[in-house]
Protein backbone atom coordinates (compact mmCIF):
# COMPACT_ATOMS: atom_id res chain seq x y z
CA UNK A 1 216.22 17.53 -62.05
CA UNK A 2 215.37 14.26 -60.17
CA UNK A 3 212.52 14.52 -57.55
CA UNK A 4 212.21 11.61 -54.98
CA UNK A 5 208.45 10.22 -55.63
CA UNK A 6 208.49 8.97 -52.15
CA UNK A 7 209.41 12.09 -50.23
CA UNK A 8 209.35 15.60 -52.79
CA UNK A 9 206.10 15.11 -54.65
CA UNK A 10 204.04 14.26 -51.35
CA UNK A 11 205.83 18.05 -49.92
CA UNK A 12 204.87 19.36 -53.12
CA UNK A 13 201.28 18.28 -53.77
CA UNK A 14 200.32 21.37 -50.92
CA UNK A 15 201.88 24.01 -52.98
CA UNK A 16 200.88 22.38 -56.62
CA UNK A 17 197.55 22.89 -55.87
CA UNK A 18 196.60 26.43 -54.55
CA UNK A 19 199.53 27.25 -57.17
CA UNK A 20 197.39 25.42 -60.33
CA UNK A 21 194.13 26.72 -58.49
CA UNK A 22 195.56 30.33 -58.62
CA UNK A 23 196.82 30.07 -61.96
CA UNK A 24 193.63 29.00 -63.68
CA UNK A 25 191.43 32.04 -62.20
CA UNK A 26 190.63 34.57 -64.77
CA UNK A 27 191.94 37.18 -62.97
CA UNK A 28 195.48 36.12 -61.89
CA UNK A 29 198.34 38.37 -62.10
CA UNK A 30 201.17 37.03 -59.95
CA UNK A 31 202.06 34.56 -57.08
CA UNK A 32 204.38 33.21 -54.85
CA UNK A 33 204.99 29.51 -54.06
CA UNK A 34 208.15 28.28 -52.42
CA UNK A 35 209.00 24.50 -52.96
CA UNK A 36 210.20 22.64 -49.33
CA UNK A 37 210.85 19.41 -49.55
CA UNK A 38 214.71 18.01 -49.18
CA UNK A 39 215.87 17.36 -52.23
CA UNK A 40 213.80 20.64 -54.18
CA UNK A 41 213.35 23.72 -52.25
CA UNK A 42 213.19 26.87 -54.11
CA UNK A 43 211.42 30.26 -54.37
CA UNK A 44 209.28 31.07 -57.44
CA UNK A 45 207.87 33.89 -58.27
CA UNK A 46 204.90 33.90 -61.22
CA UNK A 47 203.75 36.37 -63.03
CA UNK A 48 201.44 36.59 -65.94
CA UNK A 49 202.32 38.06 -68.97
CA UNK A 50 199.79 37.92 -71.55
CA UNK A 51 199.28 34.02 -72.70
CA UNK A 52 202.47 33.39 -70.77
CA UNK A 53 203.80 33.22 -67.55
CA UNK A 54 207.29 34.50 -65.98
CA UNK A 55 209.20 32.28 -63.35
CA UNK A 56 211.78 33.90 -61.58
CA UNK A 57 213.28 31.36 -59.29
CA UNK A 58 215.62 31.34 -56.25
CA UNK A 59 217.36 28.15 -56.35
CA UNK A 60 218.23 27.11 -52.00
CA UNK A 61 219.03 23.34 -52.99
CA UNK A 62 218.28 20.64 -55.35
CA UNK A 63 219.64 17.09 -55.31
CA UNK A 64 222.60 16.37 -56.95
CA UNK A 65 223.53 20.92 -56.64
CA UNK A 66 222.14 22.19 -59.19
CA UNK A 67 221.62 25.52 -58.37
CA UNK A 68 224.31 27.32 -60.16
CA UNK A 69 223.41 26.13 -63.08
CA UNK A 70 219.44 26.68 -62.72
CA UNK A 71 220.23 30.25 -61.69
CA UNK A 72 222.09 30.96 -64.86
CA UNK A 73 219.41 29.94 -66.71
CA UNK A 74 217.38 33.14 -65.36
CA UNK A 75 213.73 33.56 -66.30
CA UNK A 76 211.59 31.27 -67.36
CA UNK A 77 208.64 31.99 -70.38
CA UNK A 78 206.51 29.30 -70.50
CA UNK A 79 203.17 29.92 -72.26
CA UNK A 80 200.11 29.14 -69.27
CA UNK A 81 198.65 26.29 -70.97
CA UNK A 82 201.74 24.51 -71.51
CA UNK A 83 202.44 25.38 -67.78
CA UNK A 84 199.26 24.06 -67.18
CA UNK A 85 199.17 20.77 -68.96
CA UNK A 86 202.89 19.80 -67.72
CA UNK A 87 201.81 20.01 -63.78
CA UNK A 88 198.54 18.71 -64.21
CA UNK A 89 200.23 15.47 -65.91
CA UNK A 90 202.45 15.49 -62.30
CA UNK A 91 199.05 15.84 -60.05
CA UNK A 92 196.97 13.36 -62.31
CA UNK A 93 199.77 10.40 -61.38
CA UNK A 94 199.73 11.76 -57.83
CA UNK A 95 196.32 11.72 -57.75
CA UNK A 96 196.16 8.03 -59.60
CA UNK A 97 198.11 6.49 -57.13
CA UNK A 98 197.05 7.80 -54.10
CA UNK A 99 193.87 6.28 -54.67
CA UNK A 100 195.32 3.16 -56.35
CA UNK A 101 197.69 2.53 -52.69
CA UNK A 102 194.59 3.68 -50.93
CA UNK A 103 196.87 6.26 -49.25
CA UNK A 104 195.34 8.47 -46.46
CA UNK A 105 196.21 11.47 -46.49
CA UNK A 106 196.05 14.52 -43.51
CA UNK A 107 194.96 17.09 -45.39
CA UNK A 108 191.34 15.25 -47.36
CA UNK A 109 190.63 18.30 -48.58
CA UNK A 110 193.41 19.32 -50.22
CA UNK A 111 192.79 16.11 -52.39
CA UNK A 112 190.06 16.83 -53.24
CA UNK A 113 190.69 19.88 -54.48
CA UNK A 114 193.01 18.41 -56.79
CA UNK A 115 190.92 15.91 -57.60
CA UNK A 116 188.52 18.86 -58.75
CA UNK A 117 191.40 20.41 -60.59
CA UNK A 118 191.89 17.48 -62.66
CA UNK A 119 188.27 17.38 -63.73
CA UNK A 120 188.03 20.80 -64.86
């Protein structure tokens, strides 16, 4: 799945972060995050089993339509640190070239709050 640099992973840096920030307290169970930016927008649902975590998804449209065939994948296992490590390598570049571009951003706190993710 291609996501536009430019344009999806801006959208998605304000759901990547409560999402990771939810995730990594000790008592998290489930959550809900929906994606909405042009070319990704989708409906997860996590929930924690054990070391793992379930991803149901609802698939409204990805570039290039995709959908059918992400929806017959069905659930997704993925163990929580792998899920983890794999989004936290997305926010670190985010985070790395925001302040490389010297980008502003509306929402300061939100950065920094993924700035504090990334430390932890």
């Amino acid at each position: 799945m291609r996501l536009s640099y430019g344009h999806d992973l801006a959208v998605l840096l304000d759901d990547l972060v409560p999402l990771l920030e939810e995730i990594r307290r000790p008592g998290f169970s489930d959550a809900e995050v929906f994606w909405g930016s042009d070319t990704f927008s989708a409906e997860w649902s996590v929930v924690r089993e054990g070391d793992s975590l379930r991803i149901r998804a609802r698939w409204h449209s990805i570039l290039g339509s995709y959908e059918s065939l992400l929806a017959e994948r069905g659930d997704v296992v993925v163990p929580v640190r792998e899920f983890i490590a794999e989004w936290t390598k997305v926010l670190r570049r985010m985070v790395t070239d925001i302040e490389a571009e010297r980008v502003e951003l509306e929402d300061d706190d939100l950065f920094r709050r993924a700035k504090a993710l990334l430390a932890a």
